[in-house]
Protein backbone atom coordinates (compact mmCIF):
# COMPACT_ATOMS: atom_id res chain seq x y z
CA UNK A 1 0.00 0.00 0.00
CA UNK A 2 1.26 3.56 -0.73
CA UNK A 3 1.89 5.53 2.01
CA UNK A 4 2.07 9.25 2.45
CA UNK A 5 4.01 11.38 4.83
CA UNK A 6 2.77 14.56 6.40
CA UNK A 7 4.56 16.17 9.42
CA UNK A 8 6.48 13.42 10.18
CA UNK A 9 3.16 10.59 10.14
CA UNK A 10 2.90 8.14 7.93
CA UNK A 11 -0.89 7.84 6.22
CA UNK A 12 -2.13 5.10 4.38
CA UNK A 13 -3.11 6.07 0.90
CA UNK A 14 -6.27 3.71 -0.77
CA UNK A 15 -6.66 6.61 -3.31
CA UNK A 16 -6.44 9.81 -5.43
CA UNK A 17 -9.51 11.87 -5.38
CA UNK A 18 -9.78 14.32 -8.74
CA UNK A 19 -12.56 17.10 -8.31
CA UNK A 20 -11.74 18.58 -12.29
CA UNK A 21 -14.70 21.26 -11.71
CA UNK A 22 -14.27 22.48 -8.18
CA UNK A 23 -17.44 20.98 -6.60
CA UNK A 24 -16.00 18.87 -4.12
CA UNK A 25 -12.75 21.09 -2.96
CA UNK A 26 -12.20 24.75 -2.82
CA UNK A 27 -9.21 25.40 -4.82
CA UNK A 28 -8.49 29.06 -3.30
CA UNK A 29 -9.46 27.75 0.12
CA UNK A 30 -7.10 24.96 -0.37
CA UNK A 31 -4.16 26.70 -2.26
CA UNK A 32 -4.30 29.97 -1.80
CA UNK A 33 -2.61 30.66 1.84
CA UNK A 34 0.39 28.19 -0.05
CA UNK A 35 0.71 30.52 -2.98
CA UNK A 36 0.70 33.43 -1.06
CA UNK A 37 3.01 32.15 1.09
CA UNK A 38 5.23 30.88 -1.43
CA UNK A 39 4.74 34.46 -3.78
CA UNK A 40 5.96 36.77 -0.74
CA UNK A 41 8.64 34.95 0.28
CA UNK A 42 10.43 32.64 -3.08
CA UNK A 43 10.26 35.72 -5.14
């Protein structure tokens, strides 16, 4: 089984979820504090 590491824990992965129109996941709720972050401060 795949596993995938966050902060140091190992989580079991079963599967990849793909929400292509945005109905199940905000994208800007989800990525935008990253980009932000990473646009202030890798630039």
């Amino acid at each position: 089984m795949t596993m995938l590491q966050v902060s140091g824990a190992q989580i079991p992965c079963k599967g990849i979820l793909f929400d292509k129109d945005g109905t199940l996941l905000e994208f800007l709720q989800l990525w935008g504090p990253w980009h932000y972050w990473i646009s202030c401060n890798h630039v």
